[in-house]
PDB file of N, CA and C in Angstrom:
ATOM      1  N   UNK A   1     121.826 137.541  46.054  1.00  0.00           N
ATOM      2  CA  UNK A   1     121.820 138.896  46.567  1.00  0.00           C
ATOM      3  C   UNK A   1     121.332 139.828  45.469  1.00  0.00           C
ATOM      4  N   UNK A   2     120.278 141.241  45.848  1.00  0.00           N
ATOM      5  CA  UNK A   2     120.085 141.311  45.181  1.00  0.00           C
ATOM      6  C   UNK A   2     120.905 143.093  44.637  1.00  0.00           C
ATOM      7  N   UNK A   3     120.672 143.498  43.573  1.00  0.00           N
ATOM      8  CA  UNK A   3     121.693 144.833  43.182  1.00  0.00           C
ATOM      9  C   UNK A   3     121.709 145.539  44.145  1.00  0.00           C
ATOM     10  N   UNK A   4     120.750 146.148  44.993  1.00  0.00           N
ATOM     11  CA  UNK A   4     120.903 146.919  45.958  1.00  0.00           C
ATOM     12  C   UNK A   4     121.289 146.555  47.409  1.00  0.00           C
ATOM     13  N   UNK A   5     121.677 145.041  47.824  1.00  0.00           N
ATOM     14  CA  UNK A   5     122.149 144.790  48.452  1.00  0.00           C
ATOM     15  C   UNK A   5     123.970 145.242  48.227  1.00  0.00           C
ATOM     16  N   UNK A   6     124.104 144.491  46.674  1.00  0.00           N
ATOM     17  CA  UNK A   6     125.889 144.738  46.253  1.00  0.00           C
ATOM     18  C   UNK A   6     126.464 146.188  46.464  1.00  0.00           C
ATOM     19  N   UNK A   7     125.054 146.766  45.870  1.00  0.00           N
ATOM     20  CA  UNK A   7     125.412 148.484  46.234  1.00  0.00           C
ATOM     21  C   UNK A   7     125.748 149.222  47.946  1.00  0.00           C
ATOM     22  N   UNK A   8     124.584 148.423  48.408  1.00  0.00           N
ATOM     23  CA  UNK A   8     125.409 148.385  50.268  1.00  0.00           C
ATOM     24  C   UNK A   8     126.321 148.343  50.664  1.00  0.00           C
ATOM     25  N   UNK A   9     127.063 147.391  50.297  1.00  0.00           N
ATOM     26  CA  UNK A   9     128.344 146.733  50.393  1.00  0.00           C
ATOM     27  C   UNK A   9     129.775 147.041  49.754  1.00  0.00           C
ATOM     28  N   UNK A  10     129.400 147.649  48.509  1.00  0.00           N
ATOM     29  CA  UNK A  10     130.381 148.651  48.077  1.00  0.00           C
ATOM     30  C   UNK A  10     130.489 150.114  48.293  1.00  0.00           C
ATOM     31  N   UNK A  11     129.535 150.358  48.865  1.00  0.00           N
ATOM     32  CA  UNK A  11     129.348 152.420  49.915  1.00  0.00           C
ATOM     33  C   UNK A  11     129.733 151.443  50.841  1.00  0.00           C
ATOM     34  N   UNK A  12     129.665 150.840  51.838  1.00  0.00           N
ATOM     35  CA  UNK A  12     130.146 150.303  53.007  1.00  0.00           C
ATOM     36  C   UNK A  12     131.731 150.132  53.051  1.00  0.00           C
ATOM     37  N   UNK A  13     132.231 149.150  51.984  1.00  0.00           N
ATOM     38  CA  UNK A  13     133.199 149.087  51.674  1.00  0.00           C
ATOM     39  C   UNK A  13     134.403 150.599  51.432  1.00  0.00           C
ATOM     40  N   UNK A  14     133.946 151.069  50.329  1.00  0.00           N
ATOM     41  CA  UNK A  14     134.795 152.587  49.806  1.00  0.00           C
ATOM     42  C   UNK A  14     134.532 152.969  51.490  1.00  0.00           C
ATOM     43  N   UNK A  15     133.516 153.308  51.816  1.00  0.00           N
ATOM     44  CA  UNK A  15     133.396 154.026  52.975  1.00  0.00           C
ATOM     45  C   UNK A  15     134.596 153.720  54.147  1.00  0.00           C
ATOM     46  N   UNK A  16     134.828 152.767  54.288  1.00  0.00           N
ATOM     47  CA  UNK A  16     135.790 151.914  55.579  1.00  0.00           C
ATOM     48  C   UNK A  16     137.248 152.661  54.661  1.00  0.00           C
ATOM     49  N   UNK A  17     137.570 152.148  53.473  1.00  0.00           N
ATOM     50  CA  UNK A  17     138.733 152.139  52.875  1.00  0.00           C
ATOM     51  C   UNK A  17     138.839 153.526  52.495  1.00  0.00           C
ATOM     52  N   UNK A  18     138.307 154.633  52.317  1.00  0.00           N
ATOM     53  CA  UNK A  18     138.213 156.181  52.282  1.00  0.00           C
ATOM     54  C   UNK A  18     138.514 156.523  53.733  1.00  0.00           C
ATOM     55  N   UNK A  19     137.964 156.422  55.014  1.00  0.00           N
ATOM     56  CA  UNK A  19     137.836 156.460  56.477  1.00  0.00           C
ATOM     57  C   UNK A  19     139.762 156.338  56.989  1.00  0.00           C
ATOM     58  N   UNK A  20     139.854 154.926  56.302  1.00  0.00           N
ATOM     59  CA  UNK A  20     141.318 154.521  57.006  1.00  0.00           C
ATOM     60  C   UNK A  20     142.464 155.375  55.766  1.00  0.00           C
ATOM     61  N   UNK A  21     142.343 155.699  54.751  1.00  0.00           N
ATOM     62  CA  UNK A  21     143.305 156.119  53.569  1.00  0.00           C
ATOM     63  C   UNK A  21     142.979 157.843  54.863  1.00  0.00           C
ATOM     64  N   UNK A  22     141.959 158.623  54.986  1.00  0.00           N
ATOM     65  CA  UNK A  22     142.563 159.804  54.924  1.00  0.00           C
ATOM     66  C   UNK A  22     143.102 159.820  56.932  1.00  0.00           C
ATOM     67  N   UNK A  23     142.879 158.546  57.297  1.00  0.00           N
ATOM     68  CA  UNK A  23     143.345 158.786  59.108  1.00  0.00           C
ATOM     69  C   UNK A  23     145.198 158.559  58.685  1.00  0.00           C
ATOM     70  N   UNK A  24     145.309 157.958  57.748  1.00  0.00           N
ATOM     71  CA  UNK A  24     146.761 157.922  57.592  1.00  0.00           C
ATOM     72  C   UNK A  24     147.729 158.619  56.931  1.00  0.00           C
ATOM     73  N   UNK A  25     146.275 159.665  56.377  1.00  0.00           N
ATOM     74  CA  UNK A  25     146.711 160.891  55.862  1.00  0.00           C
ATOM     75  C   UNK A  25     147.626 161.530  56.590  1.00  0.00           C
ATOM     76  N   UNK A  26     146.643 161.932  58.014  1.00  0.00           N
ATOM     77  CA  UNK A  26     146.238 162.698  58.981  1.00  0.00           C
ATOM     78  C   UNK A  26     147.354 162.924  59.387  1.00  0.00           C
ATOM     79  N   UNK A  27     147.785 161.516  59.875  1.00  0.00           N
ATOM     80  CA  UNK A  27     148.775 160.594  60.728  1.00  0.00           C
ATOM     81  C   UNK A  27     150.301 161.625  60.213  1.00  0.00           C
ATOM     82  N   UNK A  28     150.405 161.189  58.871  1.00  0.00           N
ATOM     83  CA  UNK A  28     151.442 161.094  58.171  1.00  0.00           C
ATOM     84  C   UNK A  28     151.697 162.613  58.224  1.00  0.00           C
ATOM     85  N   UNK A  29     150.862 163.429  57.945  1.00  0.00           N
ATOM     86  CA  UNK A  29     150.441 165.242  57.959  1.00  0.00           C
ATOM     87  C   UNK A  29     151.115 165.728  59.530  1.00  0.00           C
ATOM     88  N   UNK A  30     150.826 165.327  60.288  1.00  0.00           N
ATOM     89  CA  UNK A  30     151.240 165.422  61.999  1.00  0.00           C
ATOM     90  C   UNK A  30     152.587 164.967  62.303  1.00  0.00           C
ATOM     91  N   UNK A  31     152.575 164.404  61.827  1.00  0.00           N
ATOM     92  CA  UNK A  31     154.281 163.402  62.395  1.00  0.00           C
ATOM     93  C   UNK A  31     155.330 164.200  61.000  1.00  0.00           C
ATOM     94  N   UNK A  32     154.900 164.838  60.031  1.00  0.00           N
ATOM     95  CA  UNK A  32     155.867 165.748  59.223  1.00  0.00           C
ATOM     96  C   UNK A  32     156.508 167.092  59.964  1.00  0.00           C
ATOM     97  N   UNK A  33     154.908 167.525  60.457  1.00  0.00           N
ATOM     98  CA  UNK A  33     155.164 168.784  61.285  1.00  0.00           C
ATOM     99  C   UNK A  33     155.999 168.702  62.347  1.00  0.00           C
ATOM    100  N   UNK A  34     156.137 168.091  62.863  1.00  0.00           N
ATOM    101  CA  UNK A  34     157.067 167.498  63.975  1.00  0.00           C
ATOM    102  C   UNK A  34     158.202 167.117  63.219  1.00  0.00           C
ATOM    103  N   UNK A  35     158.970 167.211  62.547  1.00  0.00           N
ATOM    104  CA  UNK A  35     159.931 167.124  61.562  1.00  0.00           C
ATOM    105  C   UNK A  35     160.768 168.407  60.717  1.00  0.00           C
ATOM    106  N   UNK A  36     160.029 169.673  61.063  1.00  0.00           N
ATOM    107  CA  UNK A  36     160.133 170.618  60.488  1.00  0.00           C
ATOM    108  C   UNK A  36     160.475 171.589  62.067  1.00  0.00           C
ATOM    109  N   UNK A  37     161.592 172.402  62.107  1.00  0.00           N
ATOM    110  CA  UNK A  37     161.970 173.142  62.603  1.00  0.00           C
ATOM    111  C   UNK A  37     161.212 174.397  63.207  1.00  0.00           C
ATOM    112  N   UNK A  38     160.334 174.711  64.179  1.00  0.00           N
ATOM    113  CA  UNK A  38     159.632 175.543  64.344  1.00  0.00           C
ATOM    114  C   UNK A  38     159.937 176.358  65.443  1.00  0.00           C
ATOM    115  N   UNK A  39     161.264 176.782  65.958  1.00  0.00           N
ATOM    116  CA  UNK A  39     161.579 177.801  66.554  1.00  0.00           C
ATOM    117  C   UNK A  39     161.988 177.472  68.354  1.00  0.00           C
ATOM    118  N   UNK A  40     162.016 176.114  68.472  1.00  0.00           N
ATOM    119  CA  UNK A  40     161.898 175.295  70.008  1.00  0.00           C
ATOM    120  C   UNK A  40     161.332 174.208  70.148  1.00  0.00           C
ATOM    121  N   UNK A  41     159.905 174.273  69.306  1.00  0.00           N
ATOM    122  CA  UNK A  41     159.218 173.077  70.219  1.00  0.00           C
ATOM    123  C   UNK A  41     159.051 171.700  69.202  1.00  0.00           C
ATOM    124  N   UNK A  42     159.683 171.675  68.430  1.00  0.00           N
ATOM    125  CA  UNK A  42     159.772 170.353  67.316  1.00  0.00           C
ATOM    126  C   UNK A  42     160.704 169.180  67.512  1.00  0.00           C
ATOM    127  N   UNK A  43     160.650 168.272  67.399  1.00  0.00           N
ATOM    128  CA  UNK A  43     161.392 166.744  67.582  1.00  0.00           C
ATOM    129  C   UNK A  43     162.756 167.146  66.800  1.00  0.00           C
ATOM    130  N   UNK A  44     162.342 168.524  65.385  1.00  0.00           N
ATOM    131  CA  UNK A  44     163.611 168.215  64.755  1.00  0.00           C
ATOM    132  C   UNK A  44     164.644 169.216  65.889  1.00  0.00           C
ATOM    133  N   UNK A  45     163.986 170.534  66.593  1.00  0.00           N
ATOM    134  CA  UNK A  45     164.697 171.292  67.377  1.00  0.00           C
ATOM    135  C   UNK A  45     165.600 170.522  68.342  1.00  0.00           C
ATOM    136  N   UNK A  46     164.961 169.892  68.810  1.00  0.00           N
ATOM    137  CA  UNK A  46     165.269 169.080  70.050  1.00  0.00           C
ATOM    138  C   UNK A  46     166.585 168.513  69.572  1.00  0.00           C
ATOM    139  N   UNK A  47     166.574 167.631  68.499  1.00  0.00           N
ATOM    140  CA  UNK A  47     167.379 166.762  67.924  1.00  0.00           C
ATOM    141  C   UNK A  47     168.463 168.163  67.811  1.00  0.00           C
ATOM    142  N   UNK A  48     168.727 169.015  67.229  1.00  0.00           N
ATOM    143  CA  UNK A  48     169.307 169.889  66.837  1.00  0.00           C
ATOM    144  C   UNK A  48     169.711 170.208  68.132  1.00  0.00           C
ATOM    145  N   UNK A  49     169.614 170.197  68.970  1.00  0.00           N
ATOM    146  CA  UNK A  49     170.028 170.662  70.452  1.00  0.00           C
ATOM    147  C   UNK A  49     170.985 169.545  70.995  1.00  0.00           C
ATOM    148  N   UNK A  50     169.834 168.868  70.485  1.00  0.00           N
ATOM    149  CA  UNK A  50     171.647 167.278  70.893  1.00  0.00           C
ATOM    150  C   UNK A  50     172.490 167.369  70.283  1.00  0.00           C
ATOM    151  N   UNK A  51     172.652 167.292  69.089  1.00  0.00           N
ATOM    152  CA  UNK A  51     173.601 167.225  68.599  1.00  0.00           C
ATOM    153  C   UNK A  51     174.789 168.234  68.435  1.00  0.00           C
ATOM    154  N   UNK A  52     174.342 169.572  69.196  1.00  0.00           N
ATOM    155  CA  UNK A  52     175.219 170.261  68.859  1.00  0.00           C
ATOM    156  C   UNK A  52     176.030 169.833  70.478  1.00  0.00           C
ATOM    157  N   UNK A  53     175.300 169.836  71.680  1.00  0.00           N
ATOM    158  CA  UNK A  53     175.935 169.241  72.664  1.00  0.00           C
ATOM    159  C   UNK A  53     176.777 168.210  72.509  1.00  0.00           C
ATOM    160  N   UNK A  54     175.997 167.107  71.982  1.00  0.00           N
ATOM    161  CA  UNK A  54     177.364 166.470  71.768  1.00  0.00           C
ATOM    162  C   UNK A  54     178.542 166.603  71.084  1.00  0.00           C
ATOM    163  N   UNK A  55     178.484 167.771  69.838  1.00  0.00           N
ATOM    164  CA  UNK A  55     179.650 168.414  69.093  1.00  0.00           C
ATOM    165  C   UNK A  55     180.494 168.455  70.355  1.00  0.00           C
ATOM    166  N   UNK A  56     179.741 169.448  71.372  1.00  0.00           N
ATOM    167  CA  UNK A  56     180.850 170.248  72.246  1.00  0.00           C
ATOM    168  C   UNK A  56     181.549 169.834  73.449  1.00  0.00           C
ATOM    169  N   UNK A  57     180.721 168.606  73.756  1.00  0.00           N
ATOM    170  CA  UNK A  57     181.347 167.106  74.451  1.00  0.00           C
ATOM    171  C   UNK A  57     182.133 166.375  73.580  1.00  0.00           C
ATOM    172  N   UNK A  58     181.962 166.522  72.350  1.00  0.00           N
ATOM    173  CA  UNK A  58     183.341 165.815  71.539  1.00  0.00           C
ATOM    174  C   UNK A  58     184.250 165.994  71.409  1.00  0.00           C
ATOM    175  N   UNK A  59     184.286 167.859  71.465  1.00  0.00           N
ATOM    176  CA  UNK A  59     185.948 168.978  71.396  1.00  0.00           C
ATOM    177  C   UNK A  59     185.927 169.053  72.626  1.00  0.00           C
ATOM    178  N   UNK A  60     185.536 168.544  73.496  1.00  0.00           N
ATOM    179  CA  UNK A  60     186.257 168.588  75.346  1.00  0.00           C
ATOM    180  C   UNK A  60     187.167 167.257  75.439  1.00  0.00           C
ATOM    181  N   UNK A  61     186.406 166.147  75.220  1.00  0.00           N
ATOM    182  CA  UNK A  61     186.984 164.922  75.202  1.00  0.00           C
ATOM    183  C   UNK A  61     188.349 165.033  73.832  1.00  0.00           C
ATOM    184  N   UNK A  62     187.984 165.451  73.253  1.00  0.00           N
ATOM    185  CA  UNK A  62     189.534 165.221  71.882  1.00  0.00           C
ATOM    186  C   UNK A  62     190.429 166.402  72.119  1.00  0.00           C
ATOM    187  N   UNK A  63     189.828 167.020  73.214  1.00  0.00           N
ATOM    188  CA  UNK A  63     191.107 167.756  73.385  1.00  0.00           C
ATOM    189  C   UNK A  63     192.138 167.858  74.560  1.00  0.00           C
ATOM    190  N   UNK A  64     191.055 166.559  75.456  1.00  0.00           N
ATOM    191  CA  UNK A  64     191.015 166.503  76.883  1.00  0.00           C
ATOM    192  C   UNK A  64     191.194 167.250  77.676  1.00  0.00           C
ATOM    193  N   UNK A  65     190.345 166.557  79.316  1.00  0.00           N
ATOM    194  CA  UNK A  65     189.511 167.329  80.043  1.00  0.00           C
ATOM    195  C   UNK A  65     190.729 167.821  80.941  1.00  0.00           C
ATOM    196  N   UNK A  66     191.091 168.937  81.531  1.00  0.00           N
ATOM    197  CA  UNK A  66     191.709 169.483  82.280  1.00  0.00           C
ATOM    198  C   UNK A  66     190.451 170.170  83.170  1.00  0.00           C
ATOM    199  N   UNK A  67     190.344 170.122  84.388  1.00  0.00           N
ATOM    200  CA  UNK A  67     189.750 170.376  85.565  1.00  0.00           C
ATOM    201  C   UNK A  67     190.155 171.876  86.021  1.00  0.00           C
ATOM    202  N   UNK A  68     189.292 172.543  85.606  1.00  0.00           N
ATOM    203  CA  UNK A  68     190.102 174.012  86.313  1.00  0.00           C
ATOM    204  C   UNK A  68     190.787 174.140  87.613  1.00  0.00           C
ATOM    205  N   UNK A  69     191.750 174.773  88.016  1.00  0.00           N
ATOM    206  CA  UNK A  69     192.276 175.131  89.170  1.00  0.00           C
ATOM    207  C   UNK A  69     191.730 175.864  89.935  1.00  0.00           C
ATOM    208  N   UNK A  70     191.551 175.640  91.266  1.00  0.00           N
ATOM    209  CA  UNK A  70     191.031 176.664  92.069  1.00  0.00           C
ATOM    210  C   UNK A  70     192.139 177.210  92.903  1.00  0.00           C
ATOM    211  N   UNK A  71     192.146 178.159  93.139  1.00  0.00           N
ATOM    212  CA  UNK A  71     193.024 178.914  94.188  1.00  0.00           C
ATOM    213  C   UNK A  71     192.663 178.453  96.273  1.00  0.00           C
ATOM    214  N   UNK A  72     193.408 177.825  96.550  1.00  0.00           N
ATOM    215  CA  UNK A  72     192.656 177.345  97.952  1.00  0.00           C
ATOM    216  C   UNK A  72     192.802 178.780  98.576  1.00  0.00           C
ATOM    217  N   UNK A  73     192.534 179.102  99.556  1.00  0.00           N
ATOM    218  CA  UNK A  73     192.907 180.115 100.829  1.00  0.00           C
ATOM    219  C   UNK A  73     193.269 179.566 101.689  1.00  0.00           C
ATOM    220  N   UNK A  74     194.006 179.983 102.583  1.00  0.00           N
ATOM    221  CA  UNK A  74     194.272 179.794 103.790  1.00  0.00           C
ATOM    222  C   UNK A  74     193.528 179.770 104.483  1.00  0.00           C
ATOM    223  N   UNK A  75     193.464 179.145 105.744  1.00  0.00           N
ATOM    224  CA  UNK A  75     192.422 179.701 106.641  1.00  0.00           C
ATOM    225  C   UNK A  75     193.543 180.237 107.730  1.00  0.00           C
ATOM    226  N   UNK A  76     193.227 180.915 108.306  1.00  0.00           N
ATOM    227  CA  UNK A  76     193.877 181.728 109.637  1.00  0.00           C
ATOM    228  C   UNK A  76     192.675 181.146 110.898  1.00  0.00           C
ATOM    229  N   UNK A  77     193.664 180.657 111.863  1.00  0.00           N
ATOM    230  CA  UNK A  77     193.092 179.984 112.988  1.00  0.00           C
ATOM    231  C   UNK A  77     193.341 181.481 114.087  1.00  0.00           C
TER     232      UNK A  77
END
């Protein structure tokens, strides 16, 4: 082979391995943002929304559930 073939093959090469290093950049850049608290619409909000529900399903259950009373009426026939 001759030098300017090897030279093909190593721009070919870097090229592929530059291509896939910054898509996992990308990747990694996107899926942070989604990790970071942005006012409603983030995976971490969401998460933050469960968990406080389930806080408040935890102090219902440990303190147990009593069923409110309703007042019946009569009916008059």
């Amino acid at each position: 082979m001759s030098t300017n073939e090897w030279a093909g093959i190593a721009v070919a090469v870097t090229t592929i391995v530059a291509s896939f290093a910054g898509s996992v950049r990308w990747l990694v850049k996107h899926y942070l943002t989604e990790l970071k608290p942005n006012s409603g619409t983030s995976l971490r909000d969401s998460i933050d929304r469960l968990e406080s529900r389930v806080d408040d399903l935890f102090l219902i259950v440990s303190r147990g559930y009593e069923p409110k009373r309703t007042v019946s009426r009569s009916r008059k026939k």
